[in-house]
Protein backbone atom coordinates (compact mmCIF):
# COMPACT_ATOMS: atom_id res chain seq x y z
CA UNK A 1 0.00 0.00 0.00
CA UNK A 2 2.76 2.48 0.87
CA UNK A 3 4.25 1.74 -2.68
CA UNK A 4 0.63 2.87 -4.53
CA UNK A 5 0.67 5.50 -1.91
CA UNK A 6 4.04 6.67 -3.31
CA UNK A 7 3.37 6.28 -6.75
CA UNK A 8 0.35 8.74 -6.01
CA UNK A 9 -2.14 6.25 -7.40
CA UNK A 10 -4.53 7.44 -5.23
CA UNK A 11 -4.32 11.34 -6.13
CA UNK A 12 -6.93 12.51 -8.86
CA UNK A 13 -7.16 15.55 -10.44
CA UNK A 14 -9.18 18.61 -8.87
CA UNK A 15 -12.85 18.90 -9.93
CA UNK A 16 -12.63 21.04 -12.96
CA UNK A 17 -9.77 19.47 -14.28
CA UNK A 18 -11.51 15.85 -13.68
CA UNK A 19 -14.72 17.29 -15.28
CA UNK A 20 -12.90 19.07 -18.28
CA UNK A 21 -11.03 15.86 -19.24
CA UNK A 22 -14.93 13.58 -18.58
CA UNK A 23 -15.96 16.39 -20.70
CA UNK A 24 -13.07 15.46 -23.33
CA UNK A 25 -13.54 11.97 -23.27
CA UNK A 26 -17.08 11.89 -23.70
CA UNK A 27 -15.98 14.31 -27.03
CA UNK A 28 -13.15 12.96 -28.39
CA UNK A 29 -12.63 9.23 -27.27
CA UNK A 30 -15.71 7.60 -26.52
CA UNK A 31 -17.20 7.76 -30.08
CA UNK A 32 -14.00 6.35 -31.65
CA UNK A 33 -14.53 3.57 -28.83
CA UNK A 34 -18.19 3.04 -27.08
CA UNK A 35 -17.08 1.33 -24.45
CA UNK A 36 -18.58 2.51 -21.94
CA UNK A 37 -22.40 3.44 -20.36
CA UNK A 38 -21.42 7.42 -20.09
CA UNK A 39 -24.99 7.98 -17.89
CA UNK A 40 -23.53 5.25 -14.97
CA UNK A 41 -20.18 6.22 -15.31
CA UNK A 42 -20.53 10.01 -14.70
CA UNK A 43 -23.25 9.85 -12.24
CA UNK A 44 -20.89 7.54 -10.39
CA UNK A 45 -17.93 10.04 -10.13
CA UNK A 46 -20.34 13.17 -10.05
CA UNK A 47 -22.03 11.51 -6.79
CA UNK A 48 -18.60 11.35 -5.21
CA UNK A 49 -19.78 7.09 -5.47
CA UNK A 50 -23.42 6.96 -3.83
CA UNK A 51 -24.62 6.38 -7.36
CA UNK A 52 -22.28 3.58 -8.37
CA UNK A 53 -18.76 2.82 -7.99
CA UNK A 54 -16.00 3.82 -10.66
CA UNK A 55 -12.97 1.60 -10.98
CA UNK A 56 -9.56 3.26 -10.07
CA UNK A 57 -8.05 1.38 -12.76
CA UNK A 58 -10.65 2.55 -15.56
CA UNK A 59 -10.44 5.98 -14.06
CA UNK A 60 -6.91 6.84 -14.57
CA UNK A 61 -7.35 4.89 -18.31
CA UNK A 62 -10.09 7.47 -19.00
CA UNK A 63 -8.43 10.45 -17.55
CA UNK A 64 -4.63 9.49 -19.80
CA UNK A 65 -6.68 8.56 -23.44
CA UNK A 66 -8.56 12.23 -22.66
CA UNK A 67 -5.65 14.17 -21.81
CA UNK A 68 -4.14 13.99 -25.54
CA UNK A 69 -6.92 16.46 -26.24
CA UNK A 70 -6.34 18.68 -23.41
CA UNK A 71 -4.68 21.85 -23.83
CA UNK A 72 -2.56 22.71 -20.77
CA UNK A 73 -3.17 26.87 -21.37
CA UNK A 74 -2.82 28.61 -18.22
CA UNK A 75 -4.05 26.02 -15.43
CA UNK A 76 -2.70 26.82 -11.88
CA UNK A 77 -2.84 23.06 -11.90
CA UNK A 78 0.31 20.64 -11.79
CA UNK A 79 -1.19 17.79 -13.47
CA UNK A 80 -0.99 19.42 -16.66
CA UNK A 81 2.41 20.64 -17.49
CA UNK A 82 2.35 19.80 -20.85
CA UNK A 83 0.05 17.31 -22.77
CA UNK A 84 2.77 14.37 -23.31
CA UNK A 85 3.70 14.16 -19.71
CA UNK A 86 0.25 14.39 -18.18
CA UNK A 87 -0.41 11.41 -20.51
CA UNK A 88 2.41 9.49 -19.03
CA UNK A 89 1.29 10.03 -15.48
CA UNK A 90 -1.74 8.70 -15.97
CA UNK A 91 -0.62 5.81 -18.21
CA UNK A 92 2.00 4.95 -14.80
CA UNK A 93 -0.95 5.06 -12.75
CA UNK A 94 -3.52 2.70 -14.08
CA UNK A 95 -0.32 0.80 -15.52
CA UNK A 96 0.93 0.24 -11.76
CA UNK A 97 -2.91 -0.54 -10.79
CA UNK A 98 -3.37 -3.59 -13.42
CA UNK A 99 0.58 -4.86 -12.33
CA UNK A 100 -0.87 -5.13 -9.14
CA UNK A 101 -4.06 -6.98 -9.72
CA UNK A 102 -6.37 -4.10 -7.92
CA UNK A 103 -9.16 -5.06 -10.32
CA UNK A 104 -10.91 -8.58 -10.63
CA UNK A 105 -14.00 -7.59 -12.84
CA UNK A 106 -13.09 -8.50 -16.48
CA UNK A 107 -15.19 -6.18 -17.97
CA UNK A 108 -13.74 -3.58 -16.78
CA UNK A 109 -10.07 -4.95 -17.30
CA UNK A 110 -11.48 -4.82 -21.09
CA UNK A 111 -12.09 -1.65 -20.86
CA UNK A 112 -9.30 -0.10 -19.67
CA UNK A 113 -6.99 -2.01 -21.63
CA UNK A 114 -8.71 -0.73 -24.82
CA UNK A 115 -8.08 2.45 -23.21
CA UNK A 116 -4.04 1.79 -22.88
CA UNK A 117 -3.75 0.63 -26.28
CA UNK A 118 -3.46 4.53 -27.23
CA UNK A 119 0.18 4.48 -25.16
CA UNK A 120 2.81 3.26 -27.64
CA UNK A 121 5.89 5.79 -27.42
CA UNK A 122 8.91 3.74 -27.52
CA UNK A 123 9.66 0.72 -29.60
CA UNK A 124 11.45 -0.99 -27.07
CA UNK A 125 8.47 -0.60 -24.90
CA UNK A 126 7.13 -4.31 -23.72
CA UNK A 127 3.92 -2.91 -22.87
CA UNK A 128 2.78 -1.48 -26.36
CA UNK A 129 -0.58 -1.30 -28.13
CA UNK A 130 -0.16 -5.13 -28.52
CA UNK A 131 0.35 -5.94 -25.10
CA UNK A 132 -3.18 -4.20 -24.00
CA UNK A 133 -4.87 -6.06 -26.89
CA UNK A 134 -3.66 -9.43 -25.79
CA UNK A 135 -5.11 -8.77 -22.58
CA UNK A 136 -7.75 -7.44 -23.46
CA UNK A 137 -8.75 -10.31 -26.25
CA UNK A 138 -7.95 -12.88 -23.40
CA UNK A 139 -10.38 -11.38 -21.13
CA UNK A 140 -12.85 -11.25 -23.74
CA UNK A 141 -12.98 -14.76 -24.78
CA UNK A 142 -12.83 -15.99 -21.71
CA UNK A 143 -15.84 -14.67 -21.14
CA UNK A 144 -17.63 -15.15 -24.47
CA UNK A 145 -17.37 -11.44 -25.31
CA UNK A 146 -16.94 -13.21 -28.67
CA UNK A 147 -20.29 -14.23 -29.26
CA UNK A 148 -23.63 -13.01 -28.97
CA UNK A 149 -24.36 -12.21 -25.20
CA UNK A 150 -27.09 -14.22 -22.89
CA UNK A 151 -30.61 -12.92 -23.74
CA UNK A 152 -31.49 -12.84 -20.02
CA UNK A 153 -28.72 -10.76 -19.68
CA UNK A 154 -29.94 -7.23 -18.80
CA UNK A 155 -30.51 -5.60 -22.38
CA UNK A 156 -27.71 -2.47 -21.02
CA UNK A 157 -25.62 -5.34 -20.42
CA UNK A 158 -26.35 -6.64 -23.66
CA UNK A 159 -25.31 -3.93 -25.64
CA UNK A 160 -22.41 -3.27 -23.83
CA UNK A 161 -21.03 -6.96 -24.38
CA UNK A 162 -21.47 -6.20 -28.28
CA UNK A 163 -19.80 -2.87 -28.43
CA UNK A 164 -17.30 -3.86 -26.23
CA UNK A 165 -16.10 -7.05 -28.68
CA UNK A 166 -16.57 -4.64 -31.48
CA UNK A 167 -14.21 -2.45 -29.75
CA UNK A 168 -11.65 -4.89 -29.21
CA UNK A 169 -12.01 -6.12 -33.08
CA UNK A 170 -11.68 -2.74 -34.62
CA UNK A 171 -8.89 -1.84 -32.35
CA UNK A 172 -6.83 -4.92 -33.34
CA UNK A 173 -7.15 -4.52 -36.80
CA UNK A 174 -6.28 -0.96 -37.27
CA UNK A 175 -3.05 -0.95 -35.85
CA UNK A 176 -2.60 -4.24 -38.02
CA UNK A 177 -3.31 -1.88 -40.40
CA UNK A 178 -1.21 1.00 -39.59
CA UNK A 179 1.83 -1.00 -38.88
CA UNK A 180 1.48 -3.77 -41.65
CA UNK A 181 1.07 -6.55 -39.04
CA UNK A 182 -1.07 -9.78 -38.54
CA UNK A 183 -3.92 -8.92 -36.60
CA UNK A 184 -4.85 -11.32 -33.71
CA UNK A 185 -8.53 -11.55 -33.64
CA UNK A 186 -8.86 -13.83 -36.67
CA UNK A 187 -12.79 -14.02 -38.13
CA UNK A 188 -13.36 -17.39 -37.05
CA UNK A 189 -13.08 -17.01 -33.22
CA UNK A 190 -16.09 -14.79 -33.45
CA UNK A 191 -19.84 -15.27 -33.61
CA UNK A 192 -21.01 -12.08 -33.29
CA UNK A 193 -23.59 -9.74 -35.91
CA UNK A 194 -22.24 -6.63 -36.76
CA UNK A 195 -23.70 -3.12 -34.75
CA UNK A 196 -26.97 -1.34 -35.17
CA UNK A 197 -27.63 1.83 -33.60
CA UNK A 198 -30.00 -0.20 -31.12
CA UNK A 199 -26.49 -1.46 -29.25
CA UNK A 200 -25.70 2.08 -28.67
CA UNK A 201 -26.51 4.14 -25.18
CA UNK A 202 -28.30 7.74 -26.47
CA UNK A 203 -28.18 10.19 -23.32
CA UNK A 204 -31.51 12.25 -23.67
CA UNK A 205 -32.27 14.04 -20.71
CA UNK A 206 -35.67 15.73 -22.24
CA UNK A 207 -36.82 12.06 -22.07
CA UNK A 208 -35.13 10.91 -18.89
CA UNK A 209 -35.76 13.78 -16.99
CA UNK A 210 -32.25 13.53 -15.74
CA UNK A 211 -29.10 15.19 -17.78
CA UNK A 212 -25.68 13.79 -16.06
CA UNK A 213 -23.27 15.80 -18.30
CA UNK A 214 -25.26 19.79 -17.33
CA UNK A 215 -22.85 20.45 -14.76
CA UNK A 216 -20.19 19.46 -16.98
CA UNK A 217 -21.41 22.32 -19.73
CA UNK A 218 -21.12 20.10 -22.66
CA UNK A 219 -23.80 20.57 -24.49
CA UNK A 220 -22.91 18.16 -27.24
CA UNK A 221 -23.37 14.89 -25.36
CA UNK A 222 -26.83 15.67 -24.78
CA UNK A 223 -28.15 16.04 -28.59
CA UNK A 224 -29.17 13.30 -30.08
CA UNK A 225 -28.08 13.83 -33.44
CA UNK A 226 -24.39 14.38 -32.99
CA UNK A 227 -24.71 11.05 -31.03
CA UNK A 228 -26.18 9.14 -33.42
CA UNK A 229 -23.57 10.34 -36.13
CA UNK A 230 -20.71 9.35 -34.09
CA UNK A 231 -22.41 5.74 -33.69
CA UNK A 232 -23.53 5.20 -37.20
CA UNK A 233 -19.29 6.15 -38.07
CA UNK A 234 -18.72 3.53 -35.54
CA UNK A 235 -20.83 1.07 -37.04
CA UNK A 236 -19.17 1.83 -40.69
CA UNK A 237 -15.79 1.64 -39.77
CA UNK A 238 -16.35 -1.77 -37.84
CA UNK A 239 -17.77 -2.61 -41.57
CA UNK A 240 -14.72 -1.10 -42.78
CA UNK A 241 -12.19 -3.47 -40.34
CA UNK A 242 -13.74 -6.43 -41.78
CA UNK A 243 -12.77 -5.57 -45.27
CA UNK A 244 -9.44 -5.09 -43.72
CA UNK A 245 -9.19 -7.63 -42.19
CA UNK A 246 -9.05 -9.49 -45.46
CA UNK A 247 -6.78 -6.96 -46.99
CA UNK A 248 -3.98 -8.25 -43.99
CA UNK A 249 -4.40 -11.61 -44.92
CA UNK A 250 -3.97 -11.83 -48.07
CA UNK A 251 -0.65 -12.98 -49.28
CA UNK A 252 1.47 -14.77 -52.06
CA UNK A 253 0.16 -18.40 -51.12
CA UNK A 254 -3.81 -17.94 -51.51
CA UNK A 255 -3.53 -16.41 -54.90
CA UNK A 256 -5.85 -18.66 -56.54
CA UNK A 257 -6.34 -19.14 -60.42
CA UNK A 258 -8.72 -16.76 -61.42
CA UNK A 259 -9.43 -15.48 -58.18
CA UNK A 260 -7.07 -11.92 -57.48
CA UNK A 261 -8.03 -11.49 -53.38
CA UNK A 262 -6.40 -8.05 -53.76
CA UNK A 263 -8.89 -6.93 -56.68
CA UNK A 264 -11.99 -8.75 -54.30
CA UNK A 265 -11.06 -6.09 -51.84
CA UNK A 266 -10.51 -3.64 -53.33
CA UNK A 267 -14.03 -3.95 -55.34
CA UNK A 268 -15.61 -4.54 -51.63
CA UNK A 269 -13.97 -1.27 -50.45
CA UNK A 270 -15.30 0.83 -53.20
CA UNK A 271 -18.94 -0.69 -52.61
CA UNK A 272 -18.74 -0.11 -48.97
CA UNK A 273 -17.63 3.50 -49.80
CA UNK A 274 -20.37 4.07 -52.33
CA UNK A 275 -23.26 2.48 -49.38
CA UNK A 276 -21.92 5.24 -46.75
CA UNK A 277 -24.93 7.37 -45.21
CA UNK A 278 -25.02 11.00 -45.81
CA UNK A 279 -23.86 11.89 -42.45
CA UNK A 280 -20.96 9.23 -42.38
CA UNK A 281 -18.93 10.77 -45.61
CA UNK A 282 -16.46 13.61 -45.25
CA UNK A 283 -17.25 16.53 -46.73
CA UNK A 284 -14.67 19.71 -46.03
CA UNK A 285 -16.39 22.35 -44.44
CA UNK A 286 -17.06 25.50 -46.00
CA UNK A 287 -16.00 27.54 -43.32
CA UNK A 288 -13.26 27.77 -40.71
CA UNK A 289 -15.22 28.74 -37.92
CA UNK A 290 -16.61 25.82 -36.32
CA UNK A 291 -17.92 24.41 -32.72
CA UNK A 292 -15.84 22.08 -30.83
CA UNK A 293 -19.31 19.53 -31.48
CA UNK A 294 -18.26 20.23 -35.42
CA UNK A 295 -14.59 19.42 -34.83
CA UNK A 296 -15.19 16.38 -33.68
CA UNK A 297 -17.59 15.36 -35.95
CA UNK A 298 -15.55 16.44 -39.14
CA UNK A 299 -12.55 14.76 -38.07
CA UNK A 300 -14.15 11.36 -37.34
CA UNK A 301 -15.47 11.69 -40.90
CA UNK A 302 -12.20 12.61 -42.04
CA UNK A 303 -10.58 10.02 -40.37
CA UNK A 304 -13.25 7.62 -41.65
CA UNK A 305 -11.65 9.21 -45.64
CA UNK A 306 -8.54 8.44 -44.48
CA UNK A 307 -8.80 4.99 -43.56
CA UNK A 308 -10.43 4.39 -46.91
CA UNK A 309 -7.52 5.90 -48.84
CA UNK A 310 -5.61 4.54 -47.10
CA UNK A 311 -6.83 0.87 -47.48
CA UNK A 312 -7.08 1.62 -51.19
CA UNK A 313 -3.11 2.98 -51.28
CA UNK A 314 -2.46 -0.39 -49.12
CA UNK A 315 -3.97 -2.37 -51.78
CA UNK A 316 -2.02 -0.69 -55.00
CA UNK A 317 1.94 -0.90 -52.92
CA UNK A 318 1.04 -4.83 -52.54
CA UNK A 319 0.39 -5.97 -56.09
CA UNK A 320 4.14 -4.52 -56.76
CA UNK A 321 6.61 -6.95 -56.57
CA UNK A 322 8.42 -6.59 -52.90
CA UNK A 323 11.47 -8.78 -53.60
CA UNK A 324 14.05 -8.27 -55.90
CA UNK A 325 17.20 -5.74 -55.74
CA UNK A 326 16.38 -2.21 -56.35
CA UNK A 327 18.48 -0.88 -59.06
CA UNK A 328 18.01 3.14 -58.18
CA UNK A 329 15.04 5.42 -56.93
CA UNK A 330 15.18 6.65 -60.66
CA UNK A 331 14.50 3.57 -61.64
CA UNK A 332 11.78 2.74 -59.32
CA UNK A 333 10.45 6.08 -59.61
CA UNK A 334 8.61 5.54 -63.00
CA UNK A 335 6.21 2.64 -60.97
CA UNK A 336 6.18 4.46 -57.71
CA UNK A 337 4.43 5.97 -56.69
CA UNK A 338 1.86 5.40 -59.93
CA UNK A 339 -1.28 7.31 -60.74
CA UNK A 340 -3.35 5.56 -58.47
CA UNK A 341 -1.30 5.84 -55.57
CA UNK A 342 -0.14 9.73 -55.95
CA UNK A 343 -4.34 10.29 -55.85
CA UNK A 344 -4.74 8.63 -52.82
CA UNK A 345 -1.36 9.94 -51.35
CA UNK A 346 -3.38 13.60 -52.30
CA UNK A 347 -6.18 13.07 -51.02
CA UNK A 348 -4.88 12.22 -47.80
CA UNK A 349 -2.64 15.51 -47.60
CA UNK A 350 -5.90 17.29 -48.85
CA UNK A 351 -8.22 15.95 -45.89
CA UNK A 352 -5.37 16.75 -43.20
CA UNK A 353 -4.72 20.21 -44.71
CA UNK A 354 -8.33 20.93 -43.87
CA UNK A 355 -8.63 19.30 -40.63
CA UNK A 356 -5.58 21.92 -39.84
CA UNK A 357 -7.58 24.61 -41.62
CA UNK A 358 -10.01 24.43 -39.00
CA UNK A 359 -8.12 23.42 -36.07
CA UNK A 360 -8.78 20.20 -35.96
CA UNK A 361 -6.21 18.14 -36.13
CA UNK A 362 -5.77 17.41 -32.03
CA UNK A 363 -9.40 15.47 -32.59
CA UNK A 364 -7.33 12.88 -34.83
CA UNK A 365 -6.34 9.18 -33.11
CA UNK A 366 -2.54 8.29 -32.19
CA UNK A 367 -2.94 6.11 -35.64
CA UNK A 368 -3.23 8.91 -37.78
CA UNK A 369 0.85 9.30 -36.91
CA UNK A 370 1.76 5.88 -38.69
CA UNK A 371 -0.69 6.34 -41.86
CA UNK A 372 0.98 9.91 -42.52
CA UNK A 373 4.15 8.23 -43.16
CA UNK A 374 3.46 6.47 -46.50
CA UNK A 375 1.94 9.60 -47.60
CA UNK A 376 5.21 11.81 -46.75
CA UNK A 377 7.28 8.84 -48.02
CA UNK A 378 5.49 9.49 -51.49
CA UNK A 379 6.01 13.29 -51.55
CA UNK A 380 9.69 13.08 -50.64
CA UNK A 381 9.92 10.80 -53.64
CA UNK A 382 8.50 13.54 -55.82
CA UNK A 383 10.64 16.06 -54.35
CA UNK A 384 13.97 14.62 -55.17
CA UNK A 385 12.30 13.02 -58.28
CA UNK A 386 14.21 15.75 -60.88
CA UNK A 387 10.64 16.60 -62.29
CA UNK A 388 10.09 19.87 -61.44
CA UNK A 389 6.26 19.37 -61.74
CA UNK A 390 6.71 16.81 -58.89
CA UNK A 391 8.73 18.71 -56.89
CA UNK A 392 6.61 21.79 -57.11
CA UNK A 393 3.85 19.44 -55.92
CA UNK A 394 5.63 17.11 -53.36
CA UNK A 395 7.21 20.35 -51.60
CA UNK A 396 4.07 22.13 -50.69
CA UNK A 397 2.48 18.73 -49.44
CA UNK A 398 5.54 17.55 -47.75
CA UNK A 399 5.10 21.06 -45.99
CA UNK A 400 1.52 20.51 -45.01
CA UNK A 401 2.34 16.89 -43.77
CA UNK A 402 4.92 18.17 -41.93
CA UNK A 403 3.17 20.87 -40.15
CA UNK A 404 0.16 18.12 -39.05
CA UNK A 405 2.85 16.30 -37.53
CA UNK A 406 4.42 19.20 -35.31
CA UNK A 407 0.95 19.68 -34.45
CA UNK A 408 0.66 15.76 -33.20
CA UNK A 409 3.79 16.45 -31.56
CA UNK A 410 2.92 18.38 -28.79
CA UNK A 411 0.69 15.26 -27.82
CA UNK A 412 2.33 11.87 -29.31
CA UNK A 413 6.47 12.02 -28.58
CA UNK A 414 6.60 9.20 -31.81
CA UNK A 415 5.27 12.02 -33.85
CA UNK A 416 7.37 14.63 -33.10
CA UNK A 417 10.36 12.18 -33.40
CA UNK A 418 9.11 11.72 -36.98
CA UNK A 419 8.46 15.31 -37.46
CA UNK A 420 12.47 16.34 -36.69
CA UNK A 421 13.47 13.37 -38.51
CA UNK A 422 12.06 14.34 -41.67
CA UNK A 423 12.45 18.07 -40.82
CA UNK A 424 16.55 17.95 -41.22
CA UNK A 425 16.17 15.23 -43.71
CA UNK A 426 14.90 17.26 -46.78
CA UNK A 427 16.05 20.86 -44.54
CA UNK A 428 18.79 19.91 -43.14
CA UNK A 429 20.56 22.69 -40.81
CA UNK A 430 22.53 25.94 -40.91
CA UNK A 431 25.87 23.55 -40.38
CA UNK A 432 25.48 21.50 -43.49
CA UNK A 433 25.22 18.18 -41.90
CA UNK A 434 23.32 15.25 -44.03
CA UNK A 435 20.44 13.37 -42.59
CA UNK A 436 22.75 10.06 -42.00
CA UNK A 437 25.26 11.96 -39.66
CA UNK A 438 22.80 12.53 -37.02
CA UNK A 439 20.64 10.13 -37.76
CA UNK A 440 22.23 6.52 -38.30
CA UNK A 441 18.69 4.94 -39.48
CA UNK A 442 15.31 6.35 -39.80
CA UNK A 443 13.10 6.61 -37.12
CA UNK A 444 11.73 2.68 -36.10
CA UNK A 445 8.12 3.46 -37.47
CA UNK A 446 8.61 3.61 -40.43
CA UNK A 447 10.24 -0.03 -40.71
CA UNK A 448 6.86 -0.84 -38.76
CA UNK A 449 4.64 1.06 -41.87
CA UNK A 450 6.66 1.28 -45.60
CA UNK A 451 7.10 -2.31 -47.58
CA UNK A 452 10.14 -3.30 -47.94
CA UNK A 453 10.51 -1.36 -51.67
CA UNK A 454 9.41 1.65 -50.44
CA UNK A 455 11.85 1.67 -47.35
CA UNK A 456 14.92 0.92 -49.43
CA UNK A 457 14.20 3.35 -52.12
CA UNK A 458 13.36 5.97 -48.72
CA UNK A 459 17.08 5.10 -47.38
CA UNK A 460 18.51 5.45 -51.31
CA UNK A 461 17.33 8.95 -51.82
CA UNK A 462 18.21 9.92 -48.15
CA UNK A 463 21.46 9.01 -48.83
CA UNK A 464 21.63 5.52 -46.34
CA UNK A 465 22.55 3.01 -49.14
């Protein structure tokens, strides 16, 4: 006990603070991953715990994945001295609280696993994304989280169950598919229908009577509308992670005669794209001022665009061929990147120019970090490409890619490692240095995200081979 005591497990954050960051979550985490009942879970902590009892554990998970979106300002506060190391502290607390077995109810172990899976700084970190998804997919079947829940159940309970799988799923195969690896959940360990908007928890206080977030002041949480947006983008992108999920396993030894798995998915992509409600697509807003309500929304849609390009870039880099010796960038230049994949490479920069048009960019996930890399990979290709169409081109976007990244900086360390990496690699400094004399190899993410063509050609035209 005096250990936790030490480690100030037991210290929260004052009440504004505490209710900012609830406020935060319930904005800028919870619709990327419902897994929670918001009404029990605030009325818990508002109550001081004679309405319900809040996990420690979940508590500090909640508090670190909202305080990537809170901006430290002018707080006479020491919890927030800067975004990345308020993070930490509260990633060391719940950390410290699962090491030491405080909580017993799988659920919520779940829960706030899912949670941790948004601390991944360091590759030589043990505990990474991966880590907190192999707990959390080991809780989950061993309670049958994997298929559909126990109709006596309580029908909250019910729902919860089934966004809390879906969750887990979509979790695991995104950063899969951000750093090009096998996911774990495979589709045949799960029996479970996809999401309707009937699994989701709608907080309307003109029908309850009762509004749990009014003496937070967000206003947001209590339309329905913006709520049911967020869930219906929820429900598409679990859609979405399917498709993926397909995409990751497709490799050299299925290709069947007359059967092209890459081309499958790529035609199921476009047709899920073309079936996406009117308040699911992206559309770049026409103005720059916007609420904090439209922020979110926008860049969930965004990030909804980007995952779609994305998948649809994926697709393109893996019908090249990945082995074979790489003669020069000028010679791979011609092939890569080719039309299709400088369009999606554009689009991309495009959405994230106007998510930082508007001041949006903070509302993006950690993920967003690894899926800029291809993108900037492409662009310093078409900078040092000799065609001074390119260049023109692959400058200005480099410039806006860059700038996102600074941005994500100030929250994710990874990205700002990135960011000053690629900085003084097309810059370079006042002294004259190249990239490889204070750098001996590129930062480790982008081993994690480029193929193995793209990385070599990277390290050619940065001057490493």
């Amino acid at each position: 006990m005096e250990y936790l005591v030490g480690k100030g497990v037991f210290n929260v954050p004052d009440m504004a603070l505490r209710n900012e960051l609830l406020v935060t979550f319930v904005r800028n985490v919870h619709p990327y991953m419902p897994l929670l009942d918001i009404s029990p879970f605030v009325e818990a902590i508002e109550s001081n715990g004679k309405r319900g009892k809040v996990s420690l554990l979940l508590f500090h998970a909640v508090m670190f994945s909202s305080s990537a979106f809170i901006e430290p300002g002018n707080r006479d506060s020491d919890w927030l001295v800067s975004r990345k190391q308020s993070r930490q502290g509260f990633y060391e607390k719940a950390k410290i609280l699962y090491n030491f077995d405080i909580e017993t109810d799988r659920i919520v172990l779940i829960q706030a696993a899912l949670l941790l899976t948004y601390w991944h700084e360091a590759p030589d970190d043990p505990k990474d994304a991966r880590y907190w998804l192999e707990i959390g997919l080991s809780c989950a079947v061993s309670i049958g989280l994997n298929h559909e829940p126990d109709p006596t159940l309580p029908l909250a309970m019910q729902r919860l169950r089934r966004r809390l799988w879906w969750c887990l799923y979509t979790r695991d195969q995104l950063v899969a598919f951000t750093l090009r690896q096998a996911p774990m959940i495979r589709g045949d360990i799960q029996n479970l229908s996809l999401l309707t908007l009937n699994d989701f928890e709608f907080l309307d206080p003109i029908r309850s009577g009762i509004d749990v977030t009014n003496h937070l002041g967000f206003k947001v949480a209590r339309s329905i509308h913006y709520q049911k947006q967020w869930s219906q983008i929820f429900i598409e992108k679990t859609k979405f992670c399917t498709i993926v999920s397909q995409v990751l396993a497709v490799d050299g030894s299925n290709m069947m005669a007359g059967c092209d798995p890459l081309k499958i998915c790529d035609t199921r992509l476009d047709r899920w794209n073309a079936a996406l409600p009117t308040g699911v697509q992206y559309q770049p807003p026409t103005y720059l001022e916007i609420s904090d309500a439209e922020r979110s929304l926008l860049a969930y849609q965004a990030w909804l665009r980007i995952l779609f390009l994305a998948a649809k870039s994926l697709l393109c880099r893996l019908q090249r061929p990945q082995r074979g010796a790489i003669i020069s960038k000028r010679a791979l230049l011609p092939d890569f990147p080719d039309v299709k994949t400088q369009d999606t490479i554009q689009g991309i920069t495009n959405i994230t120019e106007s998510l930082d048009s508007t001041d949006s960019i903070q509302y993006l996930p950690t993920t967003a970090v690894a899926l800029l890399l291809p993108v900037i990979t492409v662009h310093i290709l078409n900078i040092r490409s000799g065609n001074m169409d390119l260049w023109t081109a692959g400058f200005r976007s480099f410039h806006c890619c860059l700038k996102v990244l600074k941005r994500m900086g100030k929250i994710y360390m990874i990205a700002e490692t990135v960011a000053h990496f690629l900085e003084f690699a097309i810059c370079g400094d006042t002294l004259g240095h190249k990239v490889v004399e204070i750098w001996p190899r590129a930062p480790w993410l982008f081993e994690k995200v480029l193929t193995n063509n793209e990385l070599r050609c990277l390290h050619r035209t940065l001057g490493y081979e």
